[in-house]
N, C-alpha and C. Protein backbone atom coordinates (compact mmCIF):
# COMPACT_ATOMS: atom_id res chain seq x y z
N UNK A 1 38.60 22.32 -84.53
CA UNK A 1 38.47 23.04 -85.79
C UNK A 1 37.24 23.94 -85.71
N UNK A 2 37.15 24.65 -85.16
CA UNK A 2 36.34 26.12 -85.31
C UNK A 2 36.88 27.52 -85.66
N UNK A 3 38.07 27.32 -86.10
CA UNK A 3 38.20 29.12 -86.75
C UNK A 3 39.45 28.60 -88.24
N UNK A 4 38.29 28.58 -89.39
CA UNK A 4 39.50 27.93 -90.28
C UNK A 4 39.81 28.97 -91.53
N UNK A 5 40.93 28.62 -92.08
CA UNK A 5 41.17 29.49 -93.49
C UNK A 5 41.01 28.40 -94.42
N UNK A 6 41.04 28.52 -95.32
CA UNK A 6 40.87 27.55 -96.86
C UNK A 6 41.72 28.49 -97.70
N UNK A 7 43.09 28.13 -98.07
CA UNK A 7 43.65 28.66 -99.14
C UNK A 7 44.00 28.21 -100.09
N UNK A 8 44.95 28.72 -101.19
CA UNK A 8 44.78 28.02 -102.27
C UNK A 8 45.41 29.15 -104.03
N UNK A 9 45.80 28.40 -104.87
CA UNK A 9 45.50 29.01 -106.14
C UNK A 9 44.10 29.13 -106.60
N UNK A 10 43.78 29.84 -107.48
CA UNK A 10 42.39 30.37 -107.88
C UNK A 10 41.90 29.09 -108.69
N UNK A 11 41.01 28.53 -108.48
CA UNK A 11 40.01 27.12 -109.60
C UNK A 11 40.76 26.22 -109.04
N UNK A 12 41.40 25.76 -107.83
CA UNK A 12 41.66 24.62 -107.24
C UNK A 12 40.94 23.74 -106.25
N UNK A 13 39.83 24.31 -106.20
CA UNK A 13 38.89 23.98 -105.44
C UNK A 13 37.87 24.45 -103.90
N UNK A 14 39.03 25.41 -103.87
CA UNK A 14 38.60 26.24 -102.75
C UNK A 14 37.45 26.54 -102.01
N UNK A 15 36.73 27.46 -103.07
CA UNK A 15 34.80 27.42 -102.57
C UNK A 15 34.07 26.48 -102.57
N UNK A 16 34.42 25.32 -103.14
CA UNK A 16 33.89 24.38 -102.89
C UNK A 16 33.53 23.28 -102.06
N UNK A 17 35.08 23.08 -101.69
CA UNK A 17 35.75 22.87 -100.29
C UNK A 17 34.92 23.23 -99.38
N UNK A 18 34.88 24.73 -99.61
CA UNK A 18 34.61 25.63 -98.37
C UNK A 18 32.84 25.19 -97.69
N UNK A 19 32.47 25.49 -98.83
CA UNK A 19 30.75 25.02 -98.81
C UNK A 19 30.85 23.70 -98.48
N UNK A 20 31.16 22.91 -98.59
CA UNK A 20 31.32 21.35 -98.16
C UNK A 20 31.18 21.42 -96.89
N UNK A 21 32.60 21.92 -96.33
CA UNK A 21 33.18 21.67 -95.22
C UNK A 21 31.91 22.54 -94.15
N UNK A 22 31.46 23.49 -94.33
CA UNK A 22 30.66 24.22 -94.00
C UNK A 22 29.07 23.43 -93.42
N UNK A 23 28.85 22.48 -94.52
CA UNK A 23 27.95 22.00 -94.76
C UNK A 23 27.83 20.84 -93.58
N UNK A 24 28.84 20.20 -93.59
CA UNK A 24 29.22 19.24 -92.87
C UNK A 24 29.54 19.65 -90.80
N UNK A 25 29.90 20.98 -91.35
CA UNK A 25 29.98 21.14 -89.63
C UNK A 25 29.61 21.94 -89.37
N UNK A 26 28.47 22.93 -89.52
CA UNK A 26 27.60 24.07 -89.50
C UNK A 26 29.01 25.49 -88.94
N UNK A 27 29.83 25.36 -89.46
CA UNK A 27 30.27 26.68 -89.39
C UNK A 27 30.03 27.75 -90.32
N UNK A 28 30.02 29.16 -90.38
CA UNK A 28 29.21 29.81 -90.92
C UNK A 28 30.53 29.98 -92.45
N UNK A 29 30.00 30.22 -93.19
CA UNK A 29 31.55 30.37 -94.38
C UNK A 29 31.68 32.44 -94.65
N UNK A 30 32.66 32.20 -95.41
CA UNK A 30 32.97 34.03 -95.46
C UNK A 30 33.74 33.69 -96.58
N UNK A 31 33.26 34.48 -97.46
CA UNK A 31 34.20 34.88 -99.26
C UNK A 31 35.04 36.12 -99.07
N UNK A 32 36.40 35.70 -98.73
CA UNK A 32 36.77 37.25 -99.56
C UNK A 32 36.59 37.93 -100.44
N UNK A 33 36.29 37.04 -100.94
CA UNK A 33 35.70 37.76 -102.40
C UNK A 33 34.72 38.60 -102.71
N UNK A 34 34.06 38.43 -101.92
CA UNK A 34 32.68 38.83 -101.66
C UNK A 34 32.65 39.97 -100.67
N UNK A 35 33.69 40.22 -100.27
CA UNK A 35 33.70 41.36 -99.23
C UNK A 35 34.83 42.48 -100.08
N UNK A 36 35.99 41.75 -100.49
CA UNK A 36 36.65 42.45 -101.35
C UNK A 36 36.05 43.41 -102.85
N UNK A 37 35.20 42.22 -103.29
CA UNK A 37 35.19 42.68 -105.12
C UNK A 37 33.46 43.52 -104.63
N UNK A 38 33.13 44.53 -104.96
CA UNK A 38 31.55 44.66 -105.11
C UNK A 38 31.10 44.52 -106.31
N UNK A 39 30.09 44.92 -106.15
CA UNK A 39 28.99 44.36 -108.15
C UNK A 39 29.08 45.13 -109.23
N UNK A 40 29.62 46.41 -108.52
CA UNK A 40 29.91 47.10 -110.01
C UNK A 40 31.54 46.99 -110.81
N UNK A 41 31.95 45.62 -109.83
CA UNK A 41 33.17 45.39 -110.13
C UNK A 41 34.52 46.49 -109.60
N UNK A 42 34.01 47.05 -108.76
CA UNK A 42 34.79 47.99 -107.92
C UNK A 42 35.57 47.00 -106.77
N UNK A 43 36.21 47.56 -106.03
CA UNK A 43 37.08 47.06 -104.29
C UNK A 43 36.43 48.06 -103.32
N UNK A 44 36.73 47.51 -102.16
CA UNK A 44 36.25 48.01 -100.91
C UNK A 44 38.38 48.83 -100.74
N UNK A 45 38.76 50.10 -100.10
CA UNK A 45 39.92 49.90 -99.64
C UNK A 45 40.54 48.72 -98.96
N UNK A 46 41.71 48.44 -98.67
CA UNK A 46 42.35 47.82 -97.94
C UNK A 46 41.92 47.61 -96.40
N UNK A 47 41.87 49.39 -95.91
CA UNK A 47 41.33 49.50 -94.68
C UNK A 47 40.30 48.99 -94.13
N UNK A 48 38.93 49.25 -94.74
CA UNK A 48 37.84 49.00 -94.82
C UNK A 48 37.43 47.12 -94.85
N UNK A 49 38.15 46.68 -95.88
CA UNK A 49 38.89 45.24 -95.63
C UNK A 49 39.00 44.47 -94.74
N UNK A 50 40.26 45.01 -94.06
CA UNK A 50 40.66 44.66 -93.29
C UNK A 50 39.85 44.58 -91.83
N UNK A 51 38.95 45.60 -92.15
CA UNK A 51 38.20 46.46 -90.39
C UNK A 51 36.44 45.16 -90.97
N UNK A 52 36.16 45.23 -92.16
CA UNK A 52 35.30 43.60 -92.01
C UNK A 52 36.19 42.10 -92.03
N UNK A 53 37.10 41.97 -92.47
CA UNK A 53 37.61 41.14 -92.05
C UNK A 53 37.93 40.35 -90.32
N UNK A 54 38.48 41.94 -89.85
CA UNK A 54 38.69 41.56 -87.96
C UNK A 54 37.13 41.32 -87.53
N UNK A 55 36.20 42.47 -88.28
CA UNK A 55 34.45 41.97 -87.42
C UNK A 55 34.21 40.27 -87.74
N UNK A 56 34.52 39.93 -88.51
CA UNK A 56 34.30 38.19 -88.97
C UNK A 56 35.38 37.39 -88.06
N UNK A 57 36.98 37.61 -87.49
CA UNK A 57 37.58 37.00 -86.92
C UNK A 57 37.18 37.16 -85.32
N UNK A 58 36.81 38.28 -84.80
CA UNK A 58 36.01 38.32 -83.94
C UNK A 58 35.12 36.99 -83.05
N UNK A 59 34.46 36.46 -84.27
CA UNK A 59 33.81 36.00 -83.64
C UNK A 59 34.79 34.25 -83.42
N UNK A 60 33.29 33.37 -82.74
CA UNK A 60 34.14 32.03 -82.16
C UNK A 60 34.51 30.98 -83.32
N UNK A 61 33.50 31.28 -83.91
CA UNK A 61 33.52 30.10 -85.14
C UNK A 61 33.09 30.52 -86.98
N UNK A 62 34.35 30.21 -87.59
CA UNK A 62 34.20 30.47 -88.89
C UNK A 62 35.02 29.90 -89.51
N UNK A 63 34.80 29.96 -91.29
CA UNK A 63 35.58 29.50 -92.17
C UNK A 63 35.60 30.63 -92.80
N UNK A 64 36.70 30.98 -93.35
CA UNK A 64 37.48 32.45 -94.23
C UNK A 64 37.88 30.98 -95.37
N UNK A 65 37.05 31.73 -96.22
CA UNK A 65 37.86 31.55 -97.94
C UNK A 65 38.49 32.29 -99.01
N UNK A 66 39.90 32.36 -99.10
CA UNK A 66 40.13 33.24 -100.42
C UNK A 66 42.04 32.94 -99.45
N UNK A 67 42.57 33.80 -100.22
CA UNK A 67 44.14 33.91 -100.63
C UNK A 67 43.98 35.91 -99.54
N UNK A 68 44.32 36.78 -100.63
CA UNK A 68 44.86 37.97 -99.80
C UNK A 68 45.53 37.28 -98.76
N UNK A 69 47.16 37.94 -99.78
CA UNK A 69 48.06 37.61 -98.80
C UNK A 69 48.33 39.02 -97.62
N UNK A 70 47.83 39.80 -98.12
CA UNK A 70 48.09 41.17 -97.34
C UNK A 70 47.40 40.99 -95.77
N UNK A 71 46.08 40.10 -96.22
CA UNK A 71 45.68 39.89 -94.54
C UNK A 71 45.97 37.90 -93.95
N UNK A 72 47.02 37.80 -95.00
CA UNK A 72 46.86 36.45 -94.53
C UNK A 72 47.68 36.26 -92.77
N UNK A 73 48.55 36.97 -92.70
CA UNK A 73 49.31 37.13 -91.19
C UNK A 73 48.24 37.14 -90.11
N UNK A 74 47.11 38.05 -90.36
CA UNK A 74 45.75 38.19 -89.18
C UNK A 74 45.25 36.87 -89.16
N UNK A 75 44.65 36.64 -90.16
CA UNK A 75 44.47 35.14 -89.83
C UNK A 75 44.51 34.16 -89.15
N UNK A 76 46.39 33.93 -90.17
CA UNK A 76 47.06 33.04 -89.06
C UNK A 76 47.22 33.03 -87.61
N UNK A 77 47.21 34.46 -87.28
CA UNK A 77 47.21 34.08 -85.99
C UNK A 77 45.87 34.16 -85.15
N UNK A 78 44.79 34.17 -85.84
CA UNK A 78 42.83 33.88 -85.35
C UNK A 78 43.03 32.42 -85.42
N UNK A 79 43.31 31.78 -86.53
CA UNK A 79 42.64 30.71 -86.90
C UNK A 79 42.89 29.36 -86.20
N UNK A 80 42.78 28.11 -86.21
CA UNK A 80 43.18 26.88 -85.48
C UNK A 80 43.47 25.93 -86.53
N UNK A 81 42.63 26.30 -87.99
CA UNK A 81 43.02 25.37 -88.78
C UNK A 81 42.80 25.50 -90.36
N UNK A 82 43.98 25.48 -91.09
CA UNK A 82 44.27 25.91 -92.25
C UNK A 82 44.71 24.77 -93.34
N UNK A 83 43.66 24.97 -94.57
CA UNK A 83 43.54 23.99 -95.51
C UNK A 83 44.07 24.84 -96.85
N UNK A 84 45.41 23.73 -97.11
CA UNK A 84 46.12 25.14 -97.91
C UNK A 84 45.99 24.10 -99.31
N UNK A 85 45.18 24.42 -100.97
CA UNK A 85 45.32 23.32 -101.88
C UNK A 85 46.23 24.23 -102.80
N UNK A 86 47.41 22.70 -102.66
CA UNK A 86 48.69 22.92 -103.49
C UNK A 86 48.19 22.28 -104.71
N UNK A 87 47.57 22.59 -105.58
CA UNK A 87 47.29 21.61 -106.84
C UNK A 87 47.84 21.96 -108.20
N UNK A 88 48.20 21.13 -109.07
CA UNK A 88 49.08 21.30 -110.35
C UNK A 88 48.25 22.52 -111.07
N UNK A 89 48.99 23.27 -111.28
CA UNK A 89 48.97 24.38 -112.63
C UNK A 89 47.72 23.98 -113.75
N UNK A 90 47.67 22.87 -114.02
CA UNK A 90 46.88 22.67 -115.39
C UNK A 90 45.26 22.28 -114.67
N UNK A 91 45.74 22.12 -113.51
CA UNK A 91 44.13 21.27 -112.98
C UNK A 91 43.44 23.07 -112.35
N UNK A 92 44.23 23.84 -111.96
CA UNK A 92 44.05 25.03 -111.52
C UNK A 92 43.48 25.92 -112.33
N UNK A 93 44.09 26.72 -113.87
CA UNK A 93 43.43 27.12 -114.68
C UNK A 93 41.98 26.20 -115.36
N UNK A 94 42.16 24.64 -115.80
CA UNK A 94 41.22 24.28 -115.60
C UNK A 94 39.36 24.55 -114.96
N UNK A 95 39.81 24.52 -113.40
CA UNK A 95 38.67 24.60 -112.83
C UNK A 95 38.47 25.99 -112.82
N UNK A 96 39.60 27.45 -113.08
CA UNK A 96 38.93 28.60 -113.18
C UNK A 96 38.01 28.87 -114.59
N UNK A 97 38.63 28.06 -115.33
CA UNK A 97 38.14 27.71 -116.65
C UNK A 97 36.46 27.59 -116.60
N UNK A 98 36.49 26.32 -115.97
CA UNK A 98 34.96 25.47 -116.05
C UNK A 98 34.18 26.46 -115.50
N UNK A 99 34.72 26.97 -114.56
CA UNK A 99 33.16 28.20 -113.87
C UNK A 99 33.12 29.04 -114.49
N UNK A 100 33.62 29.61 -116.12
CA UNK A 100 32.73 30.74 -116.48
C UNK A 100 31.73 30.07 -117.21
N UNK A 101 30.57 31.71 -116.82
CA UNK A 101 29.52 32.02 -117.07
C UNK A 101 28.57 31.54 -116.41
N UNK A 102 29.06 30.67 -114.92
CA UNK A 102 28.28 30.06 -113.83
C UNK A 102 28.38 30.89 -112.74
N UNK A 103 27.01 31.18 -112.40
CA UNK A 103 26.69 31.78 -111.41
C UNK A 103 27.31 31.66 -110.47
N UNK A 104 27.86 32.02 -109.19
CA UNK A 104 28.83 31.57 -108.02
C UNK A 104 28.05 32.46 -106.81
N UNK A 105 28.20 31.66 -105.68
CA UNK A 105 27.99 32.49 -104.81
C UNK A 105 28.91 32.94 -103.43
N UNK A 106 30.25 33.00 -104.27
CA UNK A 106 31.80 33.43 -103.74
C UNK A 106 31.64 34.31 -104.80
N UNK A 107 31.19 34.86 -105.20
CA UNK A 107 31.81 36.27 -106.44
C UNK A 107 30.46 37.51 -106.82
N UNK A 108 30.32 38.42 -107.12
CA UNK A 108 29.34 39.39 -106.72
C UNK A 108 28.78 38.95 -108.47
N UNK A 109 29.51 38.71 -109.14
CA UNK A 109 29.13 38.86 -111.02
C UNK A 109 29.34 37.84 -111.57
N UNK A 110 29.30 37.36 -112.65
CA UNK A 110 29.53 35.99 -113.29
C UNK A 110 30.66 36.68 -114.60
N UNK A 111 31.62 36.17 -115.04
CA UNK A 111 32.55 36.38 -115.55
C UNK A 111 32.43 35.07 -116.36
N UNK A 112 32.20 35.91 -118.19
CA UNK A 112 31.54 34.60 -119.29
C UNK A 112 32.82 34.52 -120.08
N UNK A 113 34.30 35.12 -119.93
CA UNK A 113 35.65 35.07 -120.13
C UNK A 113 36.72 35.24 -119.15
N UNK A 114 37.94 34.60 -118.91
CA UNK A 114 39.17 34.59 -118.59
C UNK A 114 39.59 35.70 -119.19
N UNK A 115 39.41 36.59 -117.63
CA UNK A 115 40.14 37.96 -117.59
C UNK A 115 41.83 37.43 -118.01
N UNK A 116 43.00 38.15 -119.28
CA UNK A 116 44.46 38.22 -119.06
C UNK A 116 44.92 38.02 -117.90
N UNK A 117 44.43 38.82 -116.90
CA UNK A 117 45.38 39.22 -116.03
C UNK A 117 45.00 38.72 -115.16
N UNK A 118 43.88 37.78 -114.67
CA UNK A 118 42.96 36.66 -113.85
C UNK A 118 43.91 35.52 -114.26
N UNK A 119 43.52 35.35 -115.83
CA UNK A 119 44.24 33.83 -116.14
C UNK A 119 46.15 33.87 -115.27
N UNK A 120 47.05 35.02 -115.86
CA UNK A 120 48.91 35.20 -115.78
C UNK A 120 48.46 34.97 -114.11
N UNK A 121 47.81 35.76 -113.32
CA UNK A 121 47.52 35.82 -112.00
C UNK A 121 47.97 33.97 -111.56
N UNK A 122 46.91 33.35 -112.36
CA UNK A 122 46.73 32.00 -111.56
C UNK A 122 48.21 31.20 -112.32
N UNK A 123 48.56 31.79 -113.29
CA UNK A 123 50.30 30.87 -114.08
C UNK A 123 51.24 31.58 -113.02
N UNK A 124 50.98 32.81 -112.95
CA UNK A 124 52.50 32.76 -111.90
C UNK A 124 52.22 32.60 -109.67
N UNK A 125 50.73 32.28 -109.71
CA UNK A 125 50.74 31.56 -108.45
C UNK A 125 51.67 30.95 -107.84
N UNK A 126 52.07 29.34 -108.49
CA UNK A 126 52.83 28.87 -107.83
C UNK A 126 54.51 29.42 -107.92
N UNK A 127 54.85 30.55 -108.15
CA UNK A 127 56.32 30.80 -108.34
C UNK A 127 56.12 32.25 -107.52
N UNK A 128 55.14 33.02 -107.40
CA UNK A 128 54.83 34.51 -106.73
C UNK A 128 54.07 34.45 -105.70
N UNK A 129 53.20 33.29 -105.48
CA UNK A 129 52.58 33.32 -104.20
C UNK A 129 52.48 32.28 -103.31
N UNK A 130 52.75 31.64 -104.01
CA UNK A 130 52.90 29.93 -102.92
C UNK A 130 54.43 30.25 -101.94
N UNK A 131 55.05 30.10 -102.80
CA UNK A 131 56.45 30.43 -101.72
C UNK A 131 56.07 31.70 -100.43
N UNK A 132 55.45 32.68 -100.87
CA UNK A 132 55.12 33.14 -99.24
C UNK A 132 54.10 32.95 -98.64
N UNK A 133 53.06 32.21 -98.98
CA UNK A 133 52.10 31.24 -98.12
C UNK A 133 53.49 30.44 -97.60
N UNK A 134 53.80 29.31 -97.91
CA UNK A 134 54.39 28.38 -97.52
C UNK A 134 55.52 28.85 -95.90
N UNK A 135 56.03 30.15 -96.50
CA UNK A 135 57.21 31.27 -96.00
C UNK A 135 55.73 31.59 -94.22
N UNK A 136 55.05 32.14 -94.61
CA UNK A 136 54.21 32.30 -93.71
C UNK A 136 53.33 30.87 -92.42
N UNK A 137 53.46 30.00 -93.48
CA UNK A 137 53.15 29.03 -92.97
C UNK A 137 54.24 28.50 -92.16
N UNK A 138 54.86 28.71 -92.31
CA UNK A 138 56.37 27.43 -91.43
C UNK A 138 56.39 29.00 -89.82
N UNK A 139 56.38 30.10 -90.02
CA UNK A 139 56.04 30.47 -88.69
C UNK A 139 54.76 30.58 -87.59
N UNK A 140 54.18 29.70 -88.57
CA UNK A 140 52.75 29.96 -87.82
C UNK A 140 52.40 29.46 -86.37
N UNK A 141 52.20 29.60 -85.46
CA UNK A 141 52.04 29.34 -83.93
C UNK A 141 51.38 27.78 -84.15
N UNK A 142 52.44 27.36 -83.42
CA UNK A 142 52.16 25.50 -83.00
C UNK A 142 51.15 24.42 -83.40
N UNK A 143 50.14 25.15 -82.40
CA UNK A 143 48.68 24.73 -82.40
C UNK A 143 47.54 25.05 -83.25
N UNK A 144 48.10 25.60 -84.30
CA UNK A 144 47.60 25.49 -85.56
C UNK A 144 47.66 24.79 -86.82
N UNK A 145 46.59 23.54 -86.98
CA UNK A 145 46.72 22.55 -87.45
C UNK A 145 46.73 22.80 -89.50
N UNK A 146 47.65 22.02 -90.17
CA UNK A 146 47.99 22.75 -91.58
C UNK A 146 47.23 21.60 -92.47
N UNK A 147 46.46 21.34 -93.09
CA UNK A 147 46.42 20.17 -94.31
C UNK A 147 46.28 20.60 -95.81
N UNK A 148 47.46 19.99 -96.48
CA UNK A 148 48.01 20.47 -97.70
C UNK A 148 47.05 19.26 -98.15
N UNK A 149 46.18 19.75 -99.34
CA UNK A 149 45.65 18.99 -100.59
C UNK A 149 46.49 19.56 -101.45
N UNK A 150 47.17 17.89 -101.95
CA UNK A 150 47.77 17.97 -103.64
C UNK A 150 46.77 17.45 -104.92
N UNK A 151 45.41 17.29 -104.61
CA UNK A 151 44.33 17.16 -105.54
C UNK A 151 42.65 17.23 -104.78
N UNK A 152 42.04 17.11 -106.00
CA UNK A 152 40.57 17.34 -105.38
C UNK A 152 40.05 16.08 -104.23
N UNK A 153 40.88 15.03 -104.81
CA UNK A 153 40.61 13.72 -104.20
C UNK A 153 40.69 13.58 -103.18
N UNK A 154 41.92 14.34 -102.59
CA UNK A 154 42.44 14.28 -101.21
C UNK A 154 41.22 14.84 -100.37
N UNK A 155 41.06 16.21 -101.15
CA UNK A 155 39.61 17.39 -100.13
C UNK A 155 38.46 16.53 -99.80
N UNK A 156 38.11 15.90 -101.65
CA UNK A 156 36.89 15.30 -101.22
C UNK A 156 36.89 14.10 -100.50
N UNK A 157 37.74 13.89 -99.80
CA UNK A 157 38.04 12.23 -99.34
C UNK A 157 38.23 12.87 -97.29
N UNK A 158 38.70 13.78 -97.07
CA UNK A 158 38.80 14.79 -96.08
C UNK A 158 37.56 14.90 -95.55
N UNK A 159 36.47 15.66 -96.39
CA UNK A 159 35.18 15.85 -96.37
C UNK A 159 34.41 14.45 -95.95
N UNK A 160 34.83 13.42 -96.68
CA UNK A 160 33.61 12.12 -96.74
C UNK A 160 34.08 11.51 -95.14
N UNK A 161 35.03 11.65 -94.78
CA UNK A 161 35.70 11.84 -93.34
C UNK A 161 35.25 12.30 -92.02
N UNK A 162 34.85 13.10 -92.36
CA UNK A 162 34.47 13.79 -91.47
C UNK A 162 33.27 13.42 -90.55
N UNK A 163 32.42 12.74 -90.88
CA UNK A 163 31.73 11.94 -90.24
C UNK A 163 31.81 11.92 -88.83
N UNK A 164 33.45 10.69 -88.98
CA UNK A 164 34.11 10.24 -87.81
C UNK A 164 34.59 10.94 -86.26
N UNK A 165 34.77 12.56 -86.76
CA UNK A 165 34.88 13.52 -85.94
C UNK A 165 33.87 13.77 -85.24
N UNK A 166 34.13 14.67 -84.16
CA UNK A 166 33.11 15.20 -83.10
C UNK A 166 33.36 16.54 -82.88
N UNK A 167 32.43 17.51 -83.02
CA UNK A 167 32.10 18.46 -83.19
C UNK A 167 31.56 19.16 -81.60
């Protein structure tokens, strides 16, 4: 496990995960988010994206956090190991819930309301974007290892785990 993705619906636990897991095995972490969104609440193009995205897959060892399904195909085929959290609808808006007006350091701004179109984004996840994660996932090359969390318990229980491994 040195080149990983962390995916996911939005407030399922993801960055958190990510920083954990990070924490635990000194790999360096990467926000899409953070490369995608800038501070004046603007985007970087696609292109541009994509061309920091490959400088970060480049290298030997990393964790990529975020969804973009547009570059999720590059990825898949960089990565060795992909942590995809399938978690219920209500626990999902939830945790996008709990982080406003908390500082983050996956996001360029702090957001003190549930954007409309942030919140419908994360309700029609599992019916608009899970099925082609999943669709993407079932071709993914062999030796690329998959672990589906169906709650936080599972991640944080993953994490307390990790110990046991060798690095």
């Amino acid at each position: 496990m040195k080149r990983v993705i962390v995916i996911g619906c939005p407030g399922a636990g993801k960055s958190t995960f990510s920083r954990k897991l990070s924490a635990k095995t000194g790999l360096p972490l990467h926000y899409l988010d953070m490369i995608w969104h800038l501070p004046d609440r603007t985007t970087l193009s696609r292109a541009e994206f994509a061309e920091r995205l490959q400088e970060i897959m480049c290298g030997d060892k990393w964790i990529i956090d975020g969804n973009y399904l547009h570059t999720l195909p590059m990825r898949l085929d960089r990565c060795d190991t992909v942590f995809l959290f399938d978690l219920p609808l209500d626990l999902c808006l939830a945790g996008a819930e709990d982080r406003l007006g908390k500082r983050r350091e996956d996001m360029p701004w702090t957001d003190n309301e549930m954007d409309p179109e942030f919140r419908q984004w994360i309700v029609d996840f599992p019916k608009l974007q899970l099925p082609v994660i999943w669709n993407l996932l079932s071709e993914r090359r062999k030796d690329v290892n998959v672990f589906t969390f169906r709650s936080r318990t599972e991640s944080d229980n993953f994490i307390a785990n990790l110990e046991s491994l060798i690095w």
